[in-house]
N, C-alpha and C. Protein backbone atom coordinates (compact mmCIF):
# COMPACT_ATOMS: atom_id res chain seq x y z
N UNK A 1 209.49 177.41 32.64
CA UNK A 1 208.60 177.52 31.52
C UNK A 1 209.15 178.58 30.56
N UNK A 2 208.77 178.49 29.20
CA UNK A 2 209.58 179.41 28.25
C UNK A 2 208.26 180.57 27.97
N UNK A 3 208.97 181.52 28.17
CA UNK A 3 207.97 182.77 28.01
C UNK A 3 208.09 183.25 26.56
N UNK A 4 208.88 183.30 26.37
CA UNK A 4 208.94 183.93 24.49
C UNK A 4 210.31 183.52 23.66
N UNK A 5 210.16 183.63 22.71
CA UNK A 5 211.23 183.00 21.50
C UNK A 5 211.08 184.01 20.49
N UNK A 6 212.29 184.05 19.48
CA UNK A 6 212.02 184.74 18.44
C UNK A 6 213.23 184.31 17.45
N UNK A 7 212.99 185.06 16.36
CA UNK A 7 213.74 184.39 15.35
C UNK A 7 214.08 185.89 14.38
N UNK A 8 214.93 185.90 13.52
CA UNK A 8 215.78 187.09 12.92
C UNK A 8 215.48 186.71 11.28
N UNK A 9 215.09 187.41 10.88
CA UNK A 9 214.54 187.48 9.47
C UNK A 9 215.11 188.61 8.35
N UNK A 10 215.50 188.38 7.23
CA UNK A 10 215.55 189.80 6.41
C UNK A 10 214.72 190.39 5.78
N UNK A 11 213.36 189.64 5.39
CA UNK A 11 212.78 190.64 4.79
C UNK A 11 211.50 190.62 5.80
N UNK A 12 211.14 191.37 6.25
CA UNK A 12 210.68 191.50 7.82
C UNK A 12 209.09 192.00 7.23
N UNK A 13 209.17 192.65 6.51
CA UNK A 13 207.37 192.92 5.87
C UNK A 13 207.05 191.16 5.31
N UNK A 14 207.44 190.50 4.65
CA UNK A 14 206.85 189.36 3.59
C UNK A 14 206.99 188.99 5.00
N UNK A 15 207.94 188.66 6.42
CA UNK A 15 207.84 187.74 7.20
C UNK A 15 206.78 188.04 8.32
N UNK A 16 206.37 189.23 8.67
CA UNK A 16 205.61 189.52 9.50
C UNK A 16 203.86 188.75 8.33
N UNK A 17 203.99 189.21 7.41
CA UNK A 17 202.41 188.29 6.59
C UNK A 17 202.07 187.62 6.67
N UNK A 18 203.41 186.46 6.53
CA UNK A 18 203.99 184.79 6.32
C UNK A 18 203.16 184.30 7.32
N UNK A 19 203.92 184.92 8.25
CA UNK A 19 203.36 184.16 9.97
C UNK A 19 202.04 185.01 10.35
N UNK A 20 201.39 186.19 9.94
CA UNK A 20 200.81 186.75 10.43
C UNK A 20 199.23 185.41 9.64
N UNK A 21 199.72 184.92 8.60
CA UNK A 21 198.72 183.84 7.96
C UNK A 21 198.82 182.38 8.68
N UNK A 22 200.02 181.92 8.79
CA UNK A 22 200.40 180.89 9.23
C UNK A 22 200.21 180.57 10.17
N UNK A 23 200.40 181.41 11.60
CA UNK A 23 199.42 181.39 13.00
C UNK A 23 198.05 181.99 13.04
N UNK A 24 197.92 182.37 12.28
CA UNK A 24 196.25 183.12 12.21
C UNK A 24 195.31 181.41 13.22
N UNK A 25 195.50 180.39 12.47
CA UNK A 25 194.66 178.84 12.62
C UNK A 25 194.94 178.68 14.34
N UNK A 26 196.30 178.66 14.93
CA UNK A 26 196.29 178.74 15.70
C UNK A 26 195.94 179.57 17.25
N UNK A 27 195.31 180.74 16.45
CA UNK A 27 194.80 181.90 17.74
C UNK A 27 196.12 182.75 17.95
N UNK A 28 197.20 182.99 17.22
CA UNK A 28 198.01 183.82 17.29
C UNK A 28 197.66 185.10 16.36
N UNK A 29 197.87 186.31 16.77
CA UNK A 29 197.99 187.14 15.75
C UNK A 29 199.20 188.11 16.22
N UNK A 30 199.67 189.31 15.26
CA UNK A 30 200.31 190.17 15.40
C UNK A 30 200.05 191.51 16.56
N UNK A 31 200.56 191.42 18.06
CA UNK A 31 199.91 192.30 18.60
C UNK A 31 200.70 193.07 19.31
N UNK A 32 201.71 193.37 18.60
CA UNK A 32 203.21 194.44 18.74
C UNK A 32 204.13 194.38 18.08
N UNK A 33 204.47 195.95 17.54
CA UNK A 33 205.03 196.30 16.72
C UNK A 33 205.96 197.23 17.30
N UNK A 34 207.47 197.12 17.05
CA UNK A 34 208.33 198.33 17.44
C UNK A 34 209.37 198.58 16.27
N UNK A 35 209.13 199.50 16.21
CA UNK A 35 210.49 200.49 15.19
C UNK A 35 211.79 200.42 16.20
N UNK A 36 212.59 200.33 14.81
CA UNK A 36 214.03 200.46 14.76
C UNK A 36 214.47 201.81 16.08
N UNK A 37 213.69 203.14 15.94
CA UNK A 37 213.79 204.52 16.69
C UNK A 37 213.37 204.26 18.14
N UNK A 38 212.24 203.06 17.97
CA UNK A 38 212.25 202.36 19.56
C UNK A 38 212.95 201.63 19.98
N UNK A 39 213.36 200.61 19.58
CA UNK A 39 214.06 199.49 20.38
C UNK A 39 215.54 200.20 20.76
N UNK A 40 216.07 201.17 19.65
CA UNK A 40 217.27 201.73 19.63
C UNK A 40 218.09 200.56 18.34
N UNK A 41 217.61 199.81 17.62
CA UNK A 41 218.81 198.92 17.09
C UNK A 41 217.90 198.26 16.06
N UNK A 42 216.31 197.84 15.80
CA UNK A 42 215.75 197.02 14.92
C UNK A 42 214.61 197.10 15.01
N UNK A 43 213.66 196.46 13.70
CA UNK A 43 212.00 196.53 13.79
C UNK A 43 211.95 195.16 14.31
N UNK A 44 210.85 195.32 15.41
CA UNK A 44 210.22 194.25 15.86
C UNK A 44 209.06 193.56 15.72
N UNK A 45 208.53 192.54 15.72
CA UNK A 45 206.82 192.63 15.62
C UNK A 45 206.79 191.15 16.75
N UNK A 46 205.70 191.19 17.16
CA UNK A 46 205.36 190.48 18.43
C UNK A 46 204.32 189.63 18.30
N UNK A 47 203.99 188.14 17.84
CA UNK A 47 202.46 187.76 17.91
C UNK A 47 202.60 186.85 18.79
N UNK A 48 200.88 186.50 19.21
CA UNK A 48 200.35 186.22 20.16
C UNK A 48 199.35 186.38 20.88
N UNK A 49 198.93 186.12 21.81
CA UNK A 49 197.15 186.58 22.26
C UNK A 49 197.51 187.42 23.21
N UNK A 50 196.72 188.42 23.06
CA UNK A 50 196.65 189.73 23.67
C UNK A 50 196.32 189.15 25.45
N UNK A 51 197.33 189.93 26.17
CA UNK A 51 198.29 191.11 26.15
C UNK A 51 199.62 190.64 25.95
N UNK A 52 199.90 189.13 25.80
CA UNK A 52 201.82 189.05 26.34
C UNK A 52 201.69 188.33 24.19
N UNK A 53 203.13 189.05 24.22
CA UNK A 53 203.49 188.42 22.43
C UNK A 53 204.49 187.23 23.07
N UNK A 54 204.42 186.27 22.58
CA UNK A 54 205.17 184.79 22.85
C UNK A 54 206.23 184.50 21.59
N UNK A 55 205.95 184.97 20.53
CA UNK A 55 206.72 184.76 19.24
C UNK A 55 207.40 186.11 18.57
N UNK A 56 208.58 186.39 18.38
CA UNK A 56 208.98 187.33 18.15
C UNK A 56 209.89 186.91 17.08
N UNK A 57 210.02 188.34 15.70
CA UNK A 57 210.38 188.36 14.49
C UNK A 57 211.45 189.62 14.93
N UNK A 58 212.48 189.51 14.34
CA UNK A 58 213.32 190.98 14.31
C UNK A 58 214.00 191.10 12.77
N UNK A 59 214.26 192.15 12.63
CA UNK A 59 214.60 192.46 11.13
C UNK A 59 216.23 192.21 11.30
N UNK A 60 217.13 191.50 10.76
CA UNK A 60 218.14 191.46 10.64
C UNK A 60 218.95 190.42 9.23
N UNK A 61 220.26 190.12 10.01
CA UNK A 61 220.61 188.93 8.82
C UNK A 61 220.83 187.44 9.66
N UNK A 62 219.91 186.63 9.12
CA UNK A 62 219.73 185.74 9.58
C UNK A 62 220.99 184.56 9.83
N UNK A 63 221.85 184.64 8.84
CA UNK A 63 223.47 184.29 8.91
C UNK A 63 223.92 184.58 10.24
N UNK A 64 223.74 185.82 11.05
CA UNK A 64 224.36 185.90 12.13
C UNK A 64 223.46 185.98 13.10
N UNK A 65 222.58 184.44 12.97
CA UNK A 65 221.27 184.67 14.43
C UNK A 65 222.27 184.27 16.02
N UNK A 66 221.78 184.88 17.02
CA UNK A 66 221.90 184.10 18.60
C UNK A 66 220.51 183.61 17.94
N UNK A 67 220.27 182.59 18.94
CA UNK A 67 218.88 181.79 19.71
C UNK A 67 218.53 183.25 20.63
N UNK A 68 217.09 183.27 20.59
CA UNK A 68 216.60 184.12 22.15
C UNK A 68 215.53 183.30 22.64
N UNK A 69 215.67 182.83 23.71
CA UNK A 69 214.64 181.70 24.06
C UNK A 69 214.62 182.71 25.59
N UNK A 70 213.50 183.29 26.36
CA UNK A 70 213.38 183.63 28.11
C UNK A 70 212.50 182.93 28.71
N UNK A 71 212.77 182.81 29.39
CA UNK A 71 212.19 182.07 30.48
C UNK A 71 211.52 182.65 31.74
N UNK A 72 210.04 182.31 32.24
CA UNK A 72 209.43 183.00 32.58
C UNK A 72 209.47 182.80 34.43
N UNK A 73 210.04 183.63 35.09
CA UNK A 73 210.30 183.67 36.37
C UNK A 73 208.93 184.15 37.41
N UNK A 74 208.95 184.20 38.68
CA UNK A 74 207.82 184.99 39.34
C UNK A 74 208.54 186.38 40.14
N UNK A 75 209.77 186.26 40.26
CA UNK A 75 210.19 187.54 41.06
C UNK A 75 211.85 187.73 40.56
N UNK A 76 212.07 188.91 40.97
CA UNK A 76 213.17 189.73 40.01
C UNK A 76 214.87 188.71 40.83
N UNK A 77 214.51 188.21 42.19
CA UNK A 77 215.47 187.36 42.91
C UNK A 77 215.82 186.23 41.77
N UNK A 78 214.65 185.71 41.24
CA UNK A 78 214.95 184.12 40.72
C UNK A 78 215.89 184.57 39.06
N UNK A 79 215.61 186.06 38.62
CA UNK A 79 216.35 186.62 37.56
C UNK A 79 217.59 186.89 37.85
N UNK A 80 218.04 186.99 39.03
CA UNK A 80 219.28 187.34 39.35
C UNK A 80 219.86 185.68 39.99
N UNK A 81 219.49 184.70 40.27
CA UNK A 81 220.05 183.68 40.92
C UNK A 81 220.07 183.24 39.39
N UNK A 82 219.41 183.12 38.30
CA UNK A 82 219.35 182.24 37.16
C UNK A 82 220.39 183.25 36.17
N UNK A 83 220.55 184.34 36.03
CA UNK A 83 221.78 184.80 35.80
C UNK A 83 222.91 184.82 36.32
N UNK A 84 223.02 184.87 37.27
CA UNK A 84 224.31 184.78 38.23
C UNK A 84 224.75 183.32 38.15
N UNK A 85 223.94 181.88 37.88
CA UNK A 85 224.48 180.57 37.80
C UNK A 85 224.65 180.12 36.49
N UNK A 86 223.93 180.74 35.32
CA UNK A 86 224.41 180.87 34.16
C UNK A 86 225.82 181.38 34.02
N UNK A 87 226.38 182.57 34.45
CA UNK A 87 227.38 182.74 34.02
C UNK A 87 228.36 181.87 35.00
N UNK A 88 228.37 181.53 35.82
CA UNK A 88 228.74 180.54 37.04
C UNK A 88 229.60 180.00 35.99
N UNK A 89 228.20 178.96 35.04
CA UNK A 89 228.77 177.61 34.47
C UNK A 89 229.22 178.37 33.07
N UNK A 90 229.49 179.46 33.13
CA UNK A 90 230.37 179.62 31.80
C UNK A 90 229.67 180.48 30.74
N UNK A 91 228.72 180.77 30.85
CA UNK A 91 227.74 180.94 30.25
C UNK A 91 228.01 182.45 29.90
N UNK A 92 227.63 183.31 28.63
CA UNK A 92 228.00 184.94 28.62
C UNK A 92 226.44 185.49 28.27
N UNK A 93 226.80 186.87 28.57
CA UNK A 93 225.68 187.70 28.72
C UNK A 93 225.72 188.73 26.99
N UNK A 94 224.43 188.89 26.87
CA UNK A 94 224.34 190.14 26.01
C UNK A 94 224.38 191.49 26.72
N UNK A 95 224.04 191.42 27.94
CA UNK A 95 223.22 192.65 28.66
C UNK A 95 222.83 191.65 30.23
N UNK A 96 223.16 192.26 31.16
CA UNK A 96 222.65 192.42 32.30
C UNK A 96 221.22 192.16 32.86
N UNK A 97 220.55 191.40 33.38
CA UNK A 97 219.36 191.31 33.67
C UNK A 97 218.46 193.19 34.16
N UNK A 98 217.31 193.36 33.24
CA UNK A 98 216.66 194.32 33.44
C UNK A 98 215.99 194.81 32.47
N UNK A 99 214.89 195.54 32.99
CA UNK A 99 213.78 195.92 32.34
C UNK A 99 214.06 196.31 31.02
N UNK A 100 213.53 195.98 29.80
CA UNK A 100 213.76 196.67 28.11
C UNK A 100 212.39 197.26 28.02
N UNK A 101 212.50 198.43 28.35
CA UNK A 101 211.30 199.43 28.35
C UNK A 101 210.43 199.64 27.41
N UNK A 102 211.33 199.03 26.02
CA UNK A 102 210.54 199.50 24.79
C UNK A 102 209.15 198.21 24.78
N UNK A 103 209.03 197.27 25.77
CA UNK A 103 208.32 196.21 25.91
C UNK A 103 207.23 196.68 26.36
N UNK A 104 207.06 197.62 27.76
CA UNK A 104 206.56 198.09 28.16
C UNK A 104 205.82 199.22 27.55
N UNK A 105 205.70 199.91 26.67
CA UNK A 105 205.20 201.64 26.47
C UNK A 105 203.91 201.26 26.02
N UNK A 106 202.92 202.03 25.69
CA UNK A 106 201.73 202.31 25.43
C UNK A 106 201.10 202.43 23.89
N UNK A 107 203.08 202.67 23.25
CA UNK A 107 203.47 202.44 21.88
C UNK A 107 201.90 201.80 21.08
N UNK A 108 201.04 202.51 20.12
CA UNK A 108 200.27 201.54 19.45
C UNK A 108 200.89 200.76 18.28
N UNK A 109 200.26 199.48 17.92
CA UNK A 109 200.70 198.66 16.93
C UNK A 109 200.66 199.73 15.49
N UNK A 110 202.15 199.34 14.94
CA UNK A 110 202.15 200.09 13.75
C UNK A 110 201.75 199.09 12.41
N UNK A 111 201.25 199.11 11.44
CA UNK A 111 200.75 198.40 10.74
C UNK A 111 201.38 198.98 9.13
């Protein structure tokens, strides 16, 4: 099952509105926000129904997107067998399977 997706945008205020209107109909809203000083690298914003964000925006140049599509596992084994056979078949990594903390913090939504 796919746990979250996101997409790379440049002007990241008009795009966080865009969609913050555009999913409004659907029961999505904006319900995480991370600075550039958090993530270490970009602004983030997160919508979705409280508590997990499913749709994710990042500030960048859209010319040079990856896809980020994850996929939602039940234990940290099936993250390491589904990485380890990904790269098997060829497949490359950004980063190592493991926790991105800035997901986790207590961080309130910045607006």
């Amino acid at each position: 099952m796919i746990d979250h997706t996101g997409i790379v945008v440049s002007d990241f205020e008009r795009s966080k509105s865009f969609y913050a209107a555009a999913l409004e109909p659907i029961g999505l809203s904006l319900i995480l926000e991370y600075s550039a000083s958090t993530t270490g690298s970009t602004d983030i914003a997160g919508f979705g129904q409280p508590p997990e964000a499913e749709f994710w925006l990042t500030h960048g140049n859209p010319g040079s997107v990856r896809v980020h599509v994850a996929f939602r596992v039940h234990n940290h084994a099936a993250v390491e067998a589904f990485y380890n056979a990904a790269l098997a078949a060829g497949g490359r990594d950004n980063g190592a399977p493991g926790f991105r903390t800035h997901r986790y913090t207590d961080e309130p939504l910045q607006q």
